[in-house]
C-alpha atoms as a PDB file:
ATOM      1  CA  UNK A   1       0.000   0.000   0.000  1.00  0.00           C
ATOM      2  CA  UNK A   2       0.813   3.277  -1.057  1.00  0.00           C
ATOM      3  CA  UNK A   3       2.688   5.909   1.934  1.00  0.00           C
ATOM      4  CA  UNK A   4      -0.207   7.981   2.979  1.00  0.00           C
ATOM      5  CA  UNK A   5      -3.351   5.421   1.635  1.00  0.00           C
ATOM      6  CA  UNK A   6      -5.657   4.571   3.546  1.00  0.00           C
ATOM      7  CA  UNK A   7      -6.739   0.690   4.210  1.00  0.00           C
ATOM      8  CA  UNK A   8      -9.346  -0.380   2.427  1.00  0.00           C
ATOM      9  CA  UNK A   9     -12.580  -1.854   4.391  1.00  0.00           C
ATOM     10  CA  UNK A  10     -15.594  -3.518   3.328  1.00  0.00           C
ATOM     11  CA  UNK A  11     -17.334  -0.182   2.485  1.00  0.00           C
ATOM     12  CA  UNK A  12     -14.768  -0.175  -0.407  1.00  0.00           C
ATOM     13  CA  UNK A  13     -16.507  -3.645  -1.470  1.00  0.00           C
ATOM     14  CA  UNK A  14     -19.795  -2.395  -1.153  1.00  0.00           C
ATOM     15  CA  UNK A  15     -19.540   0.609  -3.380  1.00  0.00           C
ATOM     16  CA  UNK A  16     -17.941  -1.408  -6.738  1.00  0.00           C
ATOM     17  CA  UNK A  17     -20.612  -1.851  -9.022  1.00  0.00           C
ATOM     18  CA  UNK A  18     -23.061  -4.211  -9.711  1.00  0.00           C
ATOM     19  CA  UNK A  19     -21.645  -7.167 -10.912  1.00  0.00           C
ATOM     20  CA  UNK A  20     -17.810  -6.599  -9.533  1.00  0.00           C
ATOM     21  CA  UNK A  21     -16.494  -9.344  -7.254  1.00  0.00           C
ATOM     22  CA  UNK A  22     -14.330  -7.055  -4.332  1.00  0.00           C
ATOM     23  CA  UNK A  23     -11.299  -8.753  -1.880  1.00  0.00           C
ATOM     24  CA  UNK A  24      -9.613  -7.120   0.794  1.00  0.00           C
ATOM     25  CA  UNK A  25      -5.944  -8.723   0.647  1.00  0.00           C
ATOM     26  CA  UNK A  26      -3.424  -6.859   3.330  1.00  0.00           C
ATOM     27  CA  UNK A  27      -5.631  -3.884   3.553  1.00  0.00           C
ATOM     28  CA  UNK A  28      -5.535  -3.352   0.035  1.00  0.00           C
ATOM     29  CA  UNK A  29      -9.024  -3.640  -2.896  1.00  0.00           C
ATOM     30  CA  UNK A  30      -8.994  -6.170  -5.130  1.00  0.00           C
ATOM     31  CA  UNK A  31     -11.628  -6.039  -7.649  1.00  0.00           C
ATOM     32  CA  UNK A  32     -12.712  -7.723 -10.726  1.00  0.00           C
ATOM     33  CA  UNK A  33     -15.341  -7.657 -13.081  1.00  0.00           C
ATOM     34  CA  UNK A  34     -17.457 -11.107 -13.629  1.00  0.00           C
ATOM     35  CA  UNK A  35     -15.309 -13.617 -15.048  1.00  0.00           C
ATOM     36  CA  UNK A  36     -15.232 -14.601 -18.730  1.00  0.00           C
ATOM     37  CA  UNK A  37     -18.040 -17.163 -20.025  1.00  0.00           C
ATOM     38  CA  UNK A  38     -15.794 -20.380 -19.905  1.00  0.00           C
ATOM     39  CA  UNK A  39     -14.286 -19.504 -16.323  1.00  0.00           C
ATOM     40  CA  UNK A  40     -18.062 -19.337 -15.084  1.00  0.00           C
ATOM     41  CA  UNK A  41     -18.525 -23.102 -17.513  1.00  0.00           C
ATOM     42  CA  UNK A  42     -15.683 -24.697 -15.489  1.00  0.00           C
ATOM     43  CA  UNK A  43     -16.604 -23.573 -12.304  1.00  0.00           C
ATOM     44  CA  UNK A  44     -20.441 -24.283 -13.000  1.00  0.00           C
ATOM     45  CA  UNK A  45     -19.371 -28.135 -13.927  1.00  0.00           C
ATOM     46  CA  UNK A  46     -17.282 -28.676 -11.221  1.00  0.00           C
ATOM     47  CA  UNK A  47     -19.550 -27.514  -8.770  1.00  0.00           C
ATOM     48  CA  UNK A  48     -21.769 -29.752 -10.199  1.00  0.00           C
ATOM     49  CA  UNK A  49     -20.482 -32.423  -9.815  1.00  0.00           C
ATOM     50  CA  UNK A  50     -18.464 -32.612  -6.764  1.00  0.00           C
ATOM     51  CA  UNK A  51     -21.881 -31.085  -5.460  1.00  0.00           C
ATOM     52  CA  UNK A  52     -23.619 -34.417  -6.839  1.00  0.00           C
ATOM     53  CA  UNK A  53     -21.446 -36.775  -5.094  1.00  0.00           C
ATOM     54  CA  UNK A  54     -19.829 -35.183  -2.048  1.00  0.00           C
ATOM     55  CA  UNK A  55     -23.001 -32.446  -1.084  1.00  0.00           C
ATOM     56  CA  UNK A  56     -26.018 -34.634  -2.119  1.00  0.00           C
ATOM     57  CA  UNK A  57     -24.237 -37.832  -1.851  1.00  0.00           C
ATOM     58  CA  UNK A  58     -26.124 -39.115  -5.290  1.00  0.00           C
ATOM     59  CA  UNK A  59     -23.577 -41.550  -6.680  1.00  0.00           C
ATOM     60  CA  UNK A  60     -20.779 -40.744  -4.162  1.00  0.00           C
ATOM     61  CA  UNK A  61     -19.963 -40.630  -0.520  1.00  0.00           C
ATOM     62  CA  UNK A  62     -21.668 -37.274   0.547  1.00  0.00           C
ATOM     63  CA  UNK A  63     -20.465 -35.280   3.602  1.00  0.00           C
ATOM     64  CA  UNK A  64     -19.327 -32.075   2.347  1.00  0.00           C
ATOM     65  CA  UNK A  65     -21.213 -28.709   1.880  1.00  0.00           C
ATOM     66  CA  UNK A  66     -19.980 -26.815  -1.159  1.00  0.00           C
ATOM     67  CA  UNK A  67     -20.700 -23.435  -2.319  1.00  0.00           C
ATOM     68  CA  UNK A  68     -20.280 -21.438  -4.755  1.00  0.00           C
ATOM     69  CA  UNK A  69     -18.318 -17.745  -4.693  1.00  0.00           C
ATOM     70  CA  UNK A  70     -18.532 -18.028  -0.840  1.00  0.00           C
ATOM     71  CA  UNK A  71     -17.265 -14.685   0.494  1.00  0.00           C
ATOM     72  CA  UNK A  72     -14.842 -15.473   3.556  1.00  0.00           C
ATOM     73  CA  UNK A  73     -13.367 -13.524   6.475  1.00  0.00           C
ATOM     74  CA  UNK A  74     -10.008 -14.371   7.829  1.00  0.00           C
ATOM     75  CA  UNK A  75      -9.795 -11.441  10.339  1.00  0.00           C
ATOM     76  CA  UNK A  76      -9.214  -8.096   8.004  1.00  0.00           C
ATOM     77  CA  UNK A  77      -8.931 -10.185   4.810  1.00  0.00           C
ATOM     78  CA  UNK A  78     -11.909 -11.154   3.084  1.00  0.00           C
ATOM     79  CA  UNK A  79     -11.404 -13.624   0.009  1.00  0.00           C
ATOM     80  CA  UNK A  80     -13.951 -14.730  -2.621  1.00  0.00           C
ATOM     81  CA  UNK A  81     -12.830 -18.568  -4.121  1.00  0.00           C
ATOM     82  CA  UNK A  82     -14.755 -19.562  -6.984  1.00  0.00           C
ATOM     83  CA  UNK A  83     -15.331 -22.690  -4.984  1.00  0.00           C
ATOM     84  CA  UNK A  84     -14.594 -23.964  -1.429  1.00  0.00           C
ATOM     85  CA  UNK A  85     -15.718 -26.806   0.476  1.00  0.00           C
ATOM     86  CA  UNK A  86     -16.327 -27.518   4.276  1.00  0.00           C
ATOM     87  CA  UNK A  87     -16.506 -31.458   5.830  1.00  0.00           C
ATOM     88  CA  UNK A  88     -20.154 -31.647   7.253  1.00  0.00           C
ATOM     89  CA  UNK A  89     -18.506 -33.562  10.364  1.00  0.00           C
ATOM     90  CA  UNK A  90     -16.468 -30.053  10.938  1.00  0.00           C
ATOM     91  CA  UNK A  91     -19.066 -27.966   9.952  1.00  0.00           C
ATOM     92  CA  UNK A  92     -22.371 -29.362  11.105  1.00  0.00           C
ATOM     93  CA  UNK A  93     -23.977 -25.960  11.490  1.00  0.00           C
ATOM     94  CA  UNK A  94     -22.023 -24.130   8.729  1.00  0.00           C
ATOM     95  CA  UNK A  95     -25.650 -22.968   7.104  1.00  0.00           C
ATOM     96  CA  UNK A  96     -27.268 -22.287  10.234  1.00  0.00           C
ATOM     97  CA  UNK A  97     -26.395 -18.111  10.236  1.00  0.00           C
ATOM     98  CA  UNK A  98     -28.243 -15.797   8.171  1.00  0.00           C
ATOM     99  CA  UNK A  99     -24.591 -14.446   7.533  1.00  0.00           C
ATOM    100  CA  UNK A 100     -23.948 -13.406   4.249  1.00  0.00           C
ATOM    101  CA  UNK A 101     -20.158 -14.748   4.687  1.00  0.00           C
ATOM    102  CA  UNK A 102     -18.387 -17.634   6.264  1.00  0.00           C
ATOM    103  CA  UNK A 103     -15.735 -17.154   8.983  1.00  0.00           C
ATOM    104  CA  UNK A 104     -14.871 -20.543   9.257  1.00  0.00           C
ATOM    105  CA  UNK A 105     -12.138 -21.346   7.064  1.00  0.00           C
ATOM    106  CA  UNK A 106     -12.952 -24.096   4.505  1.00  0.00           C
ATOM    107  CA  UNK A 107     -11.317 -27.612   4.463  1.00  0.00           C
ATOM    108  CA  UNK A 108     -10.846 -26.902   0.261  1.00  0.00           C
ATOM    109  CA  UNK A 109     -10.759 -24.119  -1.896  1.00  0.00           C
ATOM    110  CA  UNK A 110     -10.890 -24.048  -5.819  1.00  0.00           C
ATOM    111  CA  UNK A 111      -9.607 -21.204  -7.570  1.00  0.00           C
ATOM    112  CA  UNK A 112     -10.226 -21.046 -11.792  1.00  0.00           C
ATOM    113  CA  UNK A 113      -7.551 -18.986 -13.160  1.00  0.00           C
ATOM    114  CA  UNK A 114      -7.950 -16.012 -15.724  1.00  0.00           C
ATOM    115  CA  UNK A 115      -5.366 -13.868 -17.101  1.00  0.00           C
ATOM    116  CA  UNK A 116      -6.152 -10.592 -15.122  1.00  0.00           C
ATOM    117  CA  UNK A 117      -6.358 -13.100 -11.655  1.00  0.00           C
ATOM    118  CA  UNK A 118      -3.681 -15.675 -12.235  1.00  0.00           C
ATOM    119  CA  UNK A 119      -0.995 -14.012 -10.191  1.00  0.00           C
ATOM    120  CA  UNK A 120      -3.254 -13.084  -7.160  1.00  0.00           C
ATOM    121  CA  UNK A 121      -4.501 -17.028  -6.993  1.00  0.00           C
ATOM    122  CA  UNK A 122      -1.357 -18.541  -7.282  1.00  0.00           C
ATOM    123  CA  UNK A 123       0.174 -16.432  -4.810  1.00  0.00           C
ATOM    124  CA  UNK A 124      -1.066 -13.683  -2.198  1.00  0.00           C
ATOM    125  CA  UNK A 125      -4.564 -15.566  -1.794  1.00  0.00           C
ATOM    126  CA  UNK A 126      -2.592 -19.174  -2.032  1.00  0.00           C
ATOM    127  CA  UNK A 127      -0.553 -18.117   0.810  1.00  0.00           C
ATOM    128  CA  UNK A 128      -3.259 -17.198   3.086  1.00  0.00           C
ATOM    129  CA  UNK A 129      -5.406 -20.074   2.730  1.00  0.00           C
ATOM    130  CA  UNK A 130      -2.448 -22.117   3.562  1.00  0.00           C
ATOM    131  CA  UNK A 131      -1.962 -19.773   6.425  1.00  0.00           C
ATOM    132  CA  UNK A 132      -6.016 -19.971   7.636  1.00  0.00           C
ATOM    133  CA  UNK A 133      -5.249 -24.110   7.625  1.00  0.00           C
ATOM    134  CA  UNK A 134      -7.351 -24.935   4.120  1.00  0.00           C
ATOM    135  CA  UNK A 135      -6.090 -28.229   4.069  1.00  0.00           C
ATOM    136  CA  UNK A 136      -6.501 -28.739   0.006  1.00  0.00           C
ATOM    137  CA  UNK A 137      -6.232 -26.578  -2.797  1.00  0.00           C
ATOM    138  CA  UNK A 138      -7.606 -26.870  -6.323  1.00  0.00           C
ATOM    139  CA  UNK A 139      -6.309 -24.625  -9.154  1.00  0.00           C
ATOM    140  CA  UNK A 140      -8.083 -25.047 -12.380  1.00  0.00           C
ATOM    141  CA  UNK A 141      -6.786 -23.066 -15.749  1.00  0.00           C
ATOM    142  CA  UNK A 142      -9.123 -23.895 -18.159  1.00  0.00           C
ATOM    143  CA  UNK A 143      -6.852 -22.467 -20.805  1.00  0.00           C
ATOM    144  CA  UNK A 144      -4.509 -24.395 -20.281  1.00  0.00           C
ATOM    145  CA  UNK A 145      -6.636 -27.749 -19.569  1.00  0.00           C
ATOM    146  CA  UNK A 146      -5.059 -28.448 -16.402  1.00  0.00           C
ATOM    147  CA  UNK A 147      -5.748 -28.942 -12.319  1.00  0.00           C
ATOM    148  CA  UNK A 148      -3.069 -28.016  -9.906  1.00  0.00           C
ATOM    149  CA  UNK A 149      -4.274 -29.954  -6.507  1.00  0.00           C
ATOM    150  CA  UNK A 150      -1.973 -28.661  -3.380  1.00  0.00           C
ATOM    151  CA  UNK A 151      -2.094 -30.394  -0.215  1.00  0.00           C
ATOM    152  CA  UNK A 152      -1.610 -28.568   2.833  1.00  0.00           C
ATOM    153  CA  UNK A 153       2.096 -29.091   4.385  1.00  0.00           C
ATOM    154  CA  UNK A 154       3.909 -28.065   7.753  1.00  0.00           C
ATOM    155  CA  UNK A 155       6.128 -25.395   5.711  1.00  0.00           C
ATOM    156  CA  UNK A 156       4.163 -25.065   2.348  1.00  0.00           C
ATOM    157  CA  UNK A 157       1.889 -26.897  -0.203  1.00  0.00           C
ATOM    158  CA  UNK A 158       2.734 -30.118  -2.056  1.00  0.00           C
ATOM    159  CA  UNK A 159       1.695 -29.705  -5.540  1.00  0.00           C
ATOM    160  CA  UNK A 160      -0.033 -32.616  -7.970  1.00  0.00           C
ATOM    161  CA  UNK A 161      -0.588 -31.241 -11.451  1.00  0.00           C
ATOM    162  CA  UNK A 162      -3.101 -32.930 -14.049  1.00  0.00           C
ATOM    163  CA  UNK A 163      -4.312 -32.284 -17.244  1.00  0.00           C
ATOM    164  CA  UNK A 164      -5.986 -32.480 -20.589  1.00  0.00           C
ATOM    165  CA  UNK A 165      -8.630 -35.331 -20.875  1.00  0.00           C
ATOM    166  CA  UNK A 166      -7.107 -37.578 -17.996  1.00  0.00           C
ATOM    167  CA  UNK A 167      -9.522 -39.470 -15.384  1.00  0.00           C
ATOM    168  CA  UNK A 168      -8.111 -38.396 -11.766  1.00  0.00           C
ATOM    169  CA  UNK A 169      -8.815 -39.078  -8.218  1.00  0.00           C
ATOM    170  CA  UNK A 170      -7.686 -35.619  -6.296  1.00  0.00           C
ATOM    171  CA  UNK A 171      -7.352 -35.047  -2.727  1.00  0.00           C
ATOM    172  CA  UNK A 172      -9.465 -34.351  -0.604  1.00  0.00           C
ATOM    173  CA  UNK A 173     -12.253 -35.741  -3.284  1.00  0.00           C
ATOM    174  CA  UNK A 174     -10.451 -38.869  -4.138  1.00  0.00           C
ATOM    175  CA  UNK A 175     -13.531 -41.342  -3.205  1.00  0.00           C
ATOM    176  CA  UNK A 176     -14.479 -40.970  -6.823  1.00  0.00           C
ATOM    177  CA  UNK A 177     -12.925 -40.427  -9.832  1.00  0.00           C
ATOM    178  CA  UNK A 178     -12.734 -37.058 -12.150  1.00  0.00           C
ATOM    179  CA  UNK A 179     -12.840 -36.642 -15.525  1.00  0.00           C
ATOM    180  CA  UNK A 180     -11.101 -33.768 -16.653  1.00  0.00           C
ATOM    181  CA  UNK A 181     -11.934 -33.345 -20.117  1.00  0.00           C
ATOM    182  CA  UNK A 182     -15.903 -32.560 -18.815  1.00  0.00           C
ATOM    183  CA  UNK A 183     -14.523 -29.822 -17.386  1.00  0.00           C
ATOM    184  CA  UNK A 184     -13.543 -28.084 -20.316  1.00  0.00           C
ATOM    185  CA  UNK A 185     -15.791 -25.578 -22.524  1.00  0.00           C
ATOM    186  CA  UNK A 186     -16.583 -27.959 -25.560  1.00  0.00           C
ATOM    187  CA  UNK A 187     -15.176 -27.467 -28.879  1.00  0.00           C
ATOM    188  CA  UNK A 188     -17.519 -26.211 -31.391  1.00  0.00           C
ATOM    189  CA  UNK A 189     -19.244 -28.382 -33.739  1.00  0.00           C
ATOM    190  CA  UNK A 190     -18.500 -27.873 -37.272  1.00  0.00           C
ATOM    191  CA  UNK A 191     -22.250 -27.631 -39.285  1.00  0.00           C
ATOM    192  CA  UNK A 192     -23.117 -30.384 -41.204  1.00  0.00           C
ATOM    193  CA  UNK A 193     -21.992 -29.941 -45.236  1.00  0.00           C
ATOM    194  CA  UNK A 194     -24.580 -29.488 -48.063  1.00  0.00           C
END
């Protein structure tokens, strides 16, 4: 922060406009505009279906609440995953407040990268979950086709990295497999010829 700015507070979040997704990272405003159409498809699928089989349990073990965008407050920081992920035996009353954030930090976080909030994921905001004890976390680029799954260490992460059209099991959803390639935006279909 700049000699002589103030911090930014959560007054700063709710004067973006409609639409903008705000962060307060070391006392400083982060803000974006709603990400691109295939960062929303990836994070819409995966939701999906880790939703299917860890929140509803349909065709997988259950046990896990997952939401979307949750907005979550680590003391003066407030951080906005596209996805995180709480065990129910943790968090039995995670959904109980009428809060419109979560102070309790989640057991997984998934981040999908885009150009403009690559660097911020994969560092600043990757540093403090590990700090706040998230005990996994998922980075998805769906440019690039690929999952980054970090595990949460004494001193630092430990890093698996996946990609393309590959069937995975990733920590901490590893009871059942994933297939990549339904992650990413399909390919357009060529018309028929004459």
């Amino acid at each position: 922060m700049g000699k002589g700015k103030r911090p930014a507070t959560y007054e700063d979040i709710e004067a973006l406009p409609p639409g903008w997704v705000g962060e307060l990272i070391d006392d400083e405003l982060w803000a974006f505009p709603r990400p691109a159409k295939w960062h929303g498809w990836v994070a819409s699928v995966l939701g999906g279906l880790l939703g299917n089989a860890f929140s509803f349990g349909k065709e997988g073990p259950g046990g896990w609440w997952i939401v979307v965008e949750p907005e979550l407050h680590f003391g003066r920081q407030v951080l906005v995953p596209d996805l995180a992920g709480w065990r129910r035996e943790r968090a039995p009353g995670l959904l109980e407040r009428d809060d419109p954030f979560f102070d309790l930090a989640p057991d997984w976080v998934c981040e999908v990268l885009s150009p403009s909030t690559a660097a911020l994921d994969r560092g600043r905001k990757l540093w403090l979950y590990h700090q706040e004890g998230v005990s996994h976390a998922w980075l998805v680029d769906p440019r690039a086709h690929t999952l980054e799954v970090y595990r949460r260490g004494a001193r630092g992460w430990r890093v698996a990295r996946y990609g393309g059209e590959e069937v995975i099991r990733a920590e901490p959803f590893d009871a059942e497999p994933l297939e990549l390639g339904r992650l990413w935006a399909p390919r357009p279909t060529p018309a028929p010829g004459p």
